[in-house]
Protein backbone atom coordinates (compact mmCIF):
# COMPACT_ATOMS: atom_id res chain seq x y z
CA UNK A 1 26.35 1.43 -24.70
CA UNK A 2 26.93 2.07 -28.48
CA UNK A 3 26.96 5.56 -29.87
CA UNK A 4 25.82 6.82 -33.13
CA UNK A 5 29.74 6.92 -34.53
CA UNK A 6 29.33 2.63 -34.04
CA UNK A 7 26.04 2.43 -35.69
CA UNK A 8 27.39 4.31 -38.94
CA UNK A 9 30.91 2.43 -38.61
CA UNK A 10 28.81 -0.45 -38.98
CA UNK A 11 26.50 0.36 -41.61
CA UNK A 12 29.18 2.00 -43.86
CA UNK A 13 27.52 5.32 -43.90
CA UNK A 14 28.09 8.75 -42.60
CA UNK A 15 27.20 10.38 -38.97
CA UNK A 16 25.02 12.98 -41.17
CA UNK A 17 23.12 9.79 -43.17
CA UNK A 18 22.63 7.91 -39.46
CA UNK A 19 20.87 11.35 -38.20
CA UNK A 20 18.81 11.87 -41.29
CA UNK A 21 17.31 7.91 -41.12
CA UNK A 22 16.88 8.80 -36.80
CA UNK A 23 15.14 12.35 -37.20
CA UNK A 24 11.01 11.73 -38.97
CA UNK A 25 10.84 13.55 -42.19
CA UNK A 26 14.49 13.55 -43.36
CA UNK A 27 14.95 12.35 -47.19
CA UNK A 28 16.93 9.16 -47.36
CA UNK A 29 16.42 5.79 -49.62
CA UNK A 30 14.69 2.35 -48.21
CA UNK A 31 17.99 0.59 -49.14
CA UNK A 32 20.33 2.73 -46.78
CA UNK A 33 17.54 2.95 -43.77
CA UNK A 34 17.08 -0.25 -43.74
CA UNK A 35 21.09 -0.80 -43.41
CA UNK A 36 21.34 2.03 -40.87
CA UNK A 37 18.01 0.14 -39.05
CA UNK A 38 20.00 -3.05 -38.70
CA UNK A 39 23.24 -1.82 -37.83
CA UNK A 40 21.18 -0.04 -34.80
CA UNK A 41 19.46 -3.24 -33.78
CA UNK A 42 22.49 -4.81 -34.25
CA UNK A 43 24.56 -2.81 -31.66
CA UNK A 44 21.46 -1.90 -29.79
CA UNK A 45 21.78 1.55 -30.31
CA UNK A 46 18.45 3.85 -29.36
CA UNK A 47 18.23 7.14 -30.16
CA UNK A 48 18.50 10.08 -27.20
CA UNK A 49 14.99 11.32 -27.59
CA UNK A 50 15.74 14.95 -25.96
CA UNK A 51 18.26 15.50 -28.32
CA UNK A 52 16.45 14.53 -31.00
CA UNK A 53 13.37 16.50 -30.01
CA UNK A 54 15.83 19.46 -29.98
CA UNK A 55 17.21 18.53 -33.11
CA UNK A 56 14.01 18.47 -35.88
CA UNK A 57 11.69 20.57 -33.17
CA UNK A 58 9.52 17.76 -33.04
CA UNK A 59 8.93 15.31 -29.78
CA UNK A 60 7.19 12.57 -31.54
CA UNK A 61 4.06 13.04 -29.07
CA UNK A 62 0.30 13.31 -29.67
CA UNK A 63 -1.43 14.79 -26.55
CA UNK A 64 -4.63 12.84 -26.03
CA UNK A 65 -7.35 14.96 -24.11
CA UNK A 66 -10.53 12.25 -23.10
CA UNK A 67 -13.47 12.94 -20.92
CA UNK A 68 -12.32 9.43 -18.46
CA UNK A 69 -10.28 6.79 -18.53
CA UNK A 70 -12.72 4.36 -17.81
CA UNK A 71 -15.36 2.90 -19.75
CA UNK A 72 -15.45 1.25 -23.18
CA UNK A 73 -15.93 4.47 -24.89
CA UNK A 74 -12.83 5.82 -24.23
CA UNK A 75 -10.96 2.64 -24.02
CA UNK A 76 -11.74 2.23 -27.83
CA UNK A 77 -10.64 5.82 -28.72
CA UNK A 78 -7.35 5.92 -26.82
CA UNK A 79 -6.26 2.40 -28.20
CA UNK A 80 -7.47 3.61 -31.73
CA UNK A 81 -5.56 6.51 -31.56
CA UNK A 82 -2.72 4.69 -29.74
CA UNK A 83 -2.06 1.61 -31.83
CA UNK A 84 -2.21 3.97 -35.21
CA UNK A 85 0.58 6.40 -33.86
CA UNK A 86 2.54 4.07 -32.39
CA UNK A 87 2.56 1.88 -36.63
CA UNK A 88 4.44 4.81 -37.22
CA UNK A 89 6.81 5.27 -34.00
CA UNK A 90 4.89 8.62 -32.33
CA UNK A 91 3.79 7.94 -28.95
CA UNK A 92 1.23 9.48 -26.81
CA UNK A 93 0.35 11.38 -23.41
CA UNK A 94 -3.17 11.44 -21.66
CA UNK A 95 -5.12 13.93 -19.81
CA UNK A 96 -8.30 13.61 -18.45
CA UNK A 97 -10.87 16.47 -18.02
CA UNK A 98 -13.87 14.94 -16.15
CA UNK A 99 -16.54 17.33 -18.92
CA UNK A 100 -15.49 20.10 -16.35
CA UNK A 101 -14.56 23.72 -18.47
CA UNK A 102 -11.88 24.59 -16.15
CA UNK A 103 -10.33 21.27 -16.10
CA UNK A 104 -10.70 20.71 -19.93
CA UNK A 105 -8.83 24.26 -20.31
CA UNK A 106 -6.06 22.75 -17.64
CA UNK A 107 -5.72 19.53 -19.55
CA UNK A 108 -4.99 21.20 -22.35
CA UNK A 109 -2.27 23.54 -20.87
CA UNK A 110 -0.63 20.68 -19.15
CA UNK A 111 -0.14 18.74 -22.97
CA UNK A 112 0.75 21.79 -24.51
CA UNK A 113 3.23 22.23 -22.15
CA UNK A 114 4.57 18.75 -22.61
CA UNK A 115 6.04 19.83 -25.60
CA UNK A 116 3.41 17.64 -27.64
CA UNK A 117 3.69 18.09 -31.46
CA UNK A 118 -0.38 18.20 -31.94
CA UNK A 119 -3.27 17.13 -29.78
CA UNK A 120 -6.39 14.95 -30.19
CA UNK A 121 -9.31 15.95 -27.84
CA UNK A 122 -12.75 14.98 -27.21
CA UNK A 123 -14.06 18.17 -25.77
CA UNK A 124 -17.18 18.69 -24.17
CA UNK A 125 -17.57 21.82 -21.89
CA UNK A 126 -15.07 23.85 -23.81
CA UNK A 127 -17.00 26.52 -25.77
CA UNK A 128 -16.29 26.97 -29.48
CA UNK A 129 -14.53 30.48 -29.61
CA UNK A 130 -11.77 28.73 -27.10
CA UNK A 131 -10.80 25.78 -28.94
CA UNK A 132 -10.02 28.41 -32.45
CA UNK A 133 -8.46 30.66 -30.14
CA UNK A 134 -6.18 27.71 -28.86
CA UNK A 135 -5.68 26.41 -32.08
CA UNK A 136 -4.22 30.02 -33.78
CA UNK A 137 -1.49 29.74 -31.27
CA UNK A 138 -0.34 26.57 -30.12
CA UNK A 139 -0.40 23.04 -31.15
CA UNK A 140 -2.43 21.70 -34.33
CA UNK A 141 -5.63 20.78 -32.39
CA UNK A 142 -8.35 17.73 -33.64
CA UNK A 143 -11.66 17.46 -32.25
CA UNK A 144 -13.22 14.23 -31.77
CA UNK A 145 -17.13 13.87 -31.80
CA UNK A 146 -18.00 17.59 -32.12
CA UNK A 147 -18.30 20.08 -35.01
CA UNK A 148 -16.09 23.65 -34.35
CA UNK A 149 -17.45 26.56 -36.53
CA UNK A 150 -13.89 27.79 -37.91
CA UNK A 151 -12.25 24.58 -37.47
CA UNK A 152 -14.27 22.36 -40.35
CA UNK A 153 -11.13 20.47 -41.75
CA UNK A 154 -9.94 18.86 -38.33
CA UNK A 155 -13.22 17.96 -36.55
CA UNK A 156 -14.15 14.56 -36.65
CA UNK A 157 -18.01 13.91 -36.12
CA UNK A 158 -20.71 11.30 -36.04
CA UNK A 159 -24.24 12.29 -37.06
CA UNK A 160 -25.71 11.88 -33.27
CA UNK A 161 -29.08 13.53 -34.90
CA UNK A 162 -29.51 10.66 -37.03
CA UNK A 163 -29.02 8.63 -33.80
CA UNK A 164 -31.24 10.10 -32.22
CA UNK A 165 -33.75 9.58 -34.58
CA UNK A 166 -32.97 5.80 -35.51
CA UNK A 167 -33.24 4.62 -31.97
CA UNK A 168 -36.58 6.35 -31.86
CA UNK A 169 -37.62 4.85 -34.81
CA UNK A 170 -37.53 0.86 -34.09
CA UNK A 171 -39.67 1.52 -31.28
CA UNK A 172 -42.56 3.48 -33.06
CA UNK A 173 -41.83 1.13 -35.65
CA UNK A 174 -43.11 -1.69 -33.40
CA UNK A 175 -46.22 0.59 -32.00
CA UNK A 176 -44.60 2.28 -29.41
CA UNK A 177 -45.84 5.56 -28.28
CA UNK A 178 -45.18 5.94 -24.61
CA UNK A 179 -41.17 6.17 -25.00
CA UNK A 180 -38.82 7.92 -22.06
CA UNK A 181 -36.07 9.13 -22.56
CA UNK A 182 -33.09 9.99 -20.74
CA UNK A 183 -30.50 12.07 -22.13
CA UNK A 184 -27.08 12.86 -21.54
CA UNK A 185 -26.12 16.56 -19.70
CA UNK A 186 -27.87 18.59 -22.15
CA UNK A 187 -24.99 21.35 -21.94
CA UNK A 188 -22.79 18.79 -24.50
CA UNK A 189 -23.86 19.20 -27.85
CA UNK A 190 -23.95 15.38 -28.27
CA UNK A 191 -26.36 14.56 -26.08
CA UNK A 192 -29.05 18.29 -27.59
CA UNK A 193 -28.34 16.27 -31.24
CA UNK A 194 -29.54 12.77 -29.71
CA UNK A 195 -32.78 13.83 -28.40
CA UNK A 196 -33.18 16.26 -31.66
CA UNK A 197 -33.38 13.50 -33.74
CA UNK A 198 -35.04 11.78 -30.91
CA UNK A 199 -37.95 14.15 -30.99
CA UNK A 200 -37.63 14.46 -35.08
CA UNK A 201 -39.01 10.73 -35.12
CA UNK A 202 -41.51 11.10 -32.83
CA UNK A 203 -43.09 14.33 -34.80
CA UNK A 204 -42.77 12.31 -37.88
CA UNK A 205 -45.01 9.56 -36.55
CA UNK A 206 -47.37 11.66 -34.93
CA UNK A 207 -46.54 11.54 -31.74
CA UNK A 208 -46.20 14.19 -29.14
CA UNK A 209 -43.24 14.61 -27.10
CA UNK A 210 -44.17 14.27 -23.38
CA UNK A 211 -41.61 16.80 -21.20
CA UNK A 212 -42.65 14.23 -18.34
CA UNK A 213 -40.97 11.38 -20.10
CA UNK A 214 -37.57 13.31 -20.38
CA UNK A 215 -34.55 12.54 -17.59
CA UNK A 216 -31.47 14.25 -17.99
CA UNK A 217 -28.90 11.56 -17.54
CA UNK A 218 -24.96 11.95 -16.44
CA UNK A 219 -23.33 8.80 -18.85
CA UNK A 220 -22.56 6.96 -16.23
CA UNK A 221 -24.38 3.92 -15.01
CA UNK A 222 -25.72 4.90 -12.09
CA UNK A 223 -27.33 7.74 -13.67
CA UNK A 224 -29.49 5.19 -15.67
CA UNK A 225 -30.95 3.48 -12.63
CA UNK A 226 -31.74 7.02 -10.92
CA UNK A 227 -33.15 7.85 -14.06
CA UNK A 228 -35.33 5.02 -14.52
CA UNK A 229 -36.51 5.26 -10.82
CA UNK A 230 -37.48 8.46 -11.31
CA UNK A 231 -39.26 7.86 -14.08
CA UNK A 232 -41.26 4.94 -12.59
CA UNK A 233 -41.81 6.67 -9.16
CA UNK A 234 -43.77 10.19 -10.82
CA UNK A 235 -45.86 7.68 -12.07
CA UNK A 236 -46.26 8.46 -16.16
CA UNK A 237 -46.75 5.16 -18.13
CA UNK A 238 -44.53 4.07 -20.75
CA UNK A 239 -43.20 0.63 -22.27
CA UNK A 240 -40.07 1.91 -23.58
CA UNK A 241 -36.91 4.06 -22.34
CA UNK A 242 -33.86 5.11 -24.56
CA UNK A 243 -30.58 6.02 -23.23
CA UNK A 244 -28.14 8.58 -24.60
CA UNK A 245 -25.58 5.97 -23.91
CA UNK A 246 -24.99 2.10 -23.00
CA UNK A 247 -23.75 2.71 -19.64
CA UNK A 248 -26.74 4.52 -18.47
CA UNK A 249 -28.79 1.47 -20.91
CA UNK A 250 -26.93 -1.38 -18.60
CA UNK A 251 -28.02 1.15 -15.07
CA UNK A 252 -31.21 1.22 -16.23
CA UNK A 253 -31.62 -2.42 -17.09
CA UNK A 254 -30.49 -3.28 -13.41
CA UNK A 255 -33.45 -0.91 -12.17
CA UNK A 256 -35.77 -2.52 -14.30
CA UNK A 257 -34.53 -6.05 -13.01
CA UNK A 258 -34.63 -5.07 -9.48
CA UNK A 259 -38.01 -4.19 -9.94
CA UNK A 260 -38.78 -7.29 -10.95
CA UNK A 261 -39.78 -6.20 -14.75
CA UNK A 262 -39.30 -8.83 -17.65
CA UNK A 263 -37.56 -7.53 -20.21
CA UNK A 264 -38.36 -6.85 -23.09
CA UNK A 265 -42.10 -8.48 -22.26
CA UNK A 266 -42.59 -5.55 -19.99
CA UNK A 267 -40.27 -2.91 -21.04
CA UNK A 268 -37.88 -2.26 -24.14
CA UNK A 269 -34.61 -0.60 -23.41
CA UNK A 270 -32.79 1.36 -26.34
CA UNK A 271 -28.93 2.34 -25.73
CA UNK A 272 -26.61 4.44 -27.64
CA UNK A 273 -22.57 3.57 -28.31
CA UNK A 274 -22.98 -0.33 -29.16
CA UNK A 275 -20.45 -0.76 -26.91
CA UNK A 276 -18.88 -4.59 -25.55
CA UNK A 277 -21.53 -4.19 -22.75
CA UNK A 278 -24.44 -4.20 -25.08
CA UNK A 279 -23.61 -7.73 -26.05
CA UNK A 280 -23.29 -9.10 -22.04
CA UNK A 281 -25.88 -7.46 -20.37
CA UNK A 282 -29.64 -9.93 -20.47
CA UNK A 283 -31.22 -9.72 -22.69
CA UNK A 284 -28.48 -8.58 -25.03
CA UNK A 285 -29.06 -4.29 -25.81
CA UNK A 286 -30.65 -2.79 -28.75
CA UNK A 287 -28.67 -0.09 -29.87
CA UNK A 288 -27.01 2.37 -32.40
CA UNK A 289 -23.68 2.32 -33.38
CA UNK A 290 -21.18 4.54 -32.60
CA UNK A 291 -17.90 4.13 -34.82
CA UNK A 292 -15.62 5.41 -32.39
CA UNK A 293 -12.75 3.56 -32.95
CA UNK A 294 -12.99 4.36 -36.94
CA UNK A 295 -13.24 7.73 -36.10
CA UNK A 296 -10.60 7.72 -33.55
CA UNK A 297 -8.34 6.15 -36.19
CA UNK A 298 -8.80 8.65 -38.45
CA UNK A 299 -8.21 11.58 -36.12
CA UNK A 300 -4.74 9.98 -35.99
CA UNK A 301 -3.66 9.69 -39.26
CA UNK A 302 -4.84 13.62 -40.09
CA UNK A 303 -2.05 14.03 -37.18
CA UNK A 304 -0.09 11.96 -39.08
CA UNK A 305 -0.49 13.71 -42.89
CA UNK A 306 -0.93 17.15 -41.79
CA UNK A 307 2.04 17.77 -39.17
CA UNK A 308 4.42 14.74 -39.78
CA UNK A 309 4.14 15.31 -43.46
CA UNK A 310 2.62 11.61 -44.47
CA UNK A 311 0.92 13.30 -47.46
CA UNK A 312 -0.26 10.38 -48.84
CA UNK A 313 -2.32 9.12 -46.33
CA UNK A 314 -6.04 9.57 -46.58
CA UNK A 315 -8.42 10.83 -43.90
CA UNK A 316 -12.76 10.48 -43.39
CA UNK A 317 -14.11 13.22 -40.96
CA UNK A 318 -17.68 12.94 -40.86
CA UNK A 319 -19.08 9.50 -39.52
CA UNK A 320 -22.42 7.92 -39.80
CA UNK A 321 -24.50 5.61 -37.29
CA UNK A 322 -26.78 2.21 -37.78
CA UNK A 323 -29.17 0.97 -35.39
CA UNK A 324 -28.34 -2.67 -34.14
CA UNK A 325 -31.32 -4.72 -32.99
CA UNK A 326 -30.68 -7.30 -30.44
CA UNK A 327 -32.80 -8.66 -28.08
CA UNK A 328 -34.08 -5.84 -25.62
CA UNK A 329 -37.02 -4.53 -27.42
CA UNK A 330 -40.31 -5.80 -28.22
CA UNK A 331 -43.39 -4.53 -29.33
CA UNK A 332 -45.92 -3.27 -26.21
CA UNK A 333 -47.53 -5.61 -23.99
C-alpha cells in the first residue's frame, strides 16, 4: 500500500506540500494539487482519515438529524444535503428522532459525539431555548424548516402560513365553503402555521371556521384515512378536505375511494409537500409546493461557507411556496 513519502516522490514535492493539498483549508496552488491529486490516484494512495481528523481538528462529517427515513420528504432532504457535501468531499451521518423530545435531544448527543464538524437538523419537538443552548457549546447547528428566536442567520424556513392560506384559497376560489381540514400534530410549529394561513383565507372570504371540520392528523398515511373516516362518520357535510401533507392527501384519497366517492366529482382533496406521490396517486393531487430539496441544498452549503471556510459561496434562508393545481379538485357538486 503506498505511503504519503511515494505520493510526494512522485509528484516532486515535499511531505509538508502532500499534507497541505490532503488536510481542507490549507493554502496551496491548482497547479501543484492537481500534481499531488494524480500522483495519489496514480499510486492509489488514500488518506488515513483518523489521522487526518486529528491533524486539522476537523472529521469532514455533517451530522444529519431527520424526523424518518422513510418517505419522500426526507428522502429529498438527505440526498440534497448529501449529494452537495459529498461535490466537495465531506460526508455525512444520520440520526433519526421519530418528532419525540427525548429522542431528538439523544440524536443529537449521539452526532455530537461522533465527532461531527456541524449538524443539519429538522427539529420538531425540541423547544427553542434548547437548540441556542446546544448551539453556544457544541457543534455549529442549522435548522431546517423552523424559525429559532436567537438563531436567525442559520435557520432555513419555508413560509408554511402562506401555505396554508394558498391551498385554502383554490378551493373558495371555486365556491367552496364546506372545507375540512386535517392538520399535522399541532405541537410542531409547521403544522399551527398551515392551518393559520388556512383559517386567514377562510376569514378573508367570509367564511367561518367550523372546529367540527378540524382533524388533527399524524403525517403519515394512515392518519389521512382515520382522519377522513372520522370526518365522514360525525356526520358534518363538506365537499372538500386539505391535508397538512401528501402522505396523509394519498390516506385520505384511499378512504374516499373505498367509500366509493368519485373524485373530484364528489370530493376535492388538497395536499401539502408536492411530493413524487402527488403525481401517481388518481386523479393526480392538487397541492402546494414545498422546496425542500432547494432548501436542503442550501442548509449545506452555509455548512460549507461558514465552518469549512468556502467564503465565496452564497446561501438563501427563507423559502417561499406555490400552489400546483392538478387534477383532484373541482368546484362543488
Amino acid at each position: 500500500m503506498a505511503n504519503i513519502y511515494e505520493v510526494a516522490e512522485l509528484a516532486g514535492v515535499s511531505l509538508a506540500t502532500v499534507s497541505r493539498v490532503i488536510n481542507p483549508g490549507a493554502k496551496v496552488s491548482d497547479k501543484t494539487r492537481q500534481k499531488v491529486l494524480a500522483a495519489m490516484k496514480q499510486l492509489g494512495y488514500r488518506p488515513n482519515s483518523i489521522a487526518q481528523s486529528l491533524a486539522t481538528r476537523s472529521s469532514n462529517t455533517v451530522g444529519v438529524l431527520v424526523s424518518e427515513l422513510h418517505g419522500p420528504f426526507f428522502g429529498a432532504m438527505l440526498s440534497a444535503i448529501e449529494e452537495t457535501l459529498r461535490a466537495n468531499g465531506k460526508f455525512v451521518l444520520v440520526a433519526a428522532s421519530h418528532s419525540k423530545e427525548e429522542l431528538e435531544a439523544e440524536a443529537i448527543k449521539f452526532l455530537v459525539g461522533r465527532n461531527c464538524d456541524a449538524l443539519i437538523a429538522h427539529i420538531e419537538a425540541l423547544p427553542d431555548k434548547f437548540i441556542v443552548e446546544h448551539n453556544k457549546k457544541s457543534a455549529p447547528l442549522v435548522v431546517l424548516n423552523r424559525k429559532v428566536r436567537g438563531l436567525a442567520d442559520r435557520c432555513f424556513s419555508l413560509n408554511n402560513e402562506l401555505g396554508g392560506y394558498l391551498a385554502a384559497q383554490s378551493l373558495l376560489q371555486l365556491g367552496h365553503r364546506n372545507i375540512a381540514y386535517i392538520s399535522g400534530p399541532l405541537d410542531f410549529v409547521d403544522a399551527q402555521q398551515r392551518l393559520l394561513g388556512h383559517k386567514r383565507a377562510l376569514t378573508e372570504a367570509g367564511v367561518t371556521f367550523d372546529d367540527r371540520l378540524l382533524h388533527e392528523g399524524d403525517y403519515h398515511e394512515t392518519g389521512g384515512s382515520d382522519a377522513l373516516n372520522d370526518l365522514f362518520n360525525q356526520g358534518v357535510k363538506f365537499s372538500a378536505v386539505i391535508c397538512a401533507n401528501d402522505d396523509m392527501a394519498a390516506g385520505a384519497m384511499a378512504a374516499a375511494h373505498d367509500r366509493g366517492l368519485r373524485l373530484p366529482e364528489e370530493l376535492s382533496i388538497v395536499g401539502f409537500d408536492d411530493s413524487p406521490i402527488a403525481r401517481y396517486v388518481y386523479p393526480k393531487l392538487s397541492t402546494v409546493h414545498y422546496p425542500i430539496a432547494d432548501m436542503s441544498h442550501m442548509a449545506a452549503r452555509w455548512v460549507l461557507r461558514n465552518v469549512y471556510q468556502q467564503s465565496s459561496l452564497e446561501v438563501q434562508q427563507a423559502f417561499e411556496p406555490r400552489y400546483i393545481a392538478r387534477d383532484s379538485v373541482s368546484r362543488p357538486a
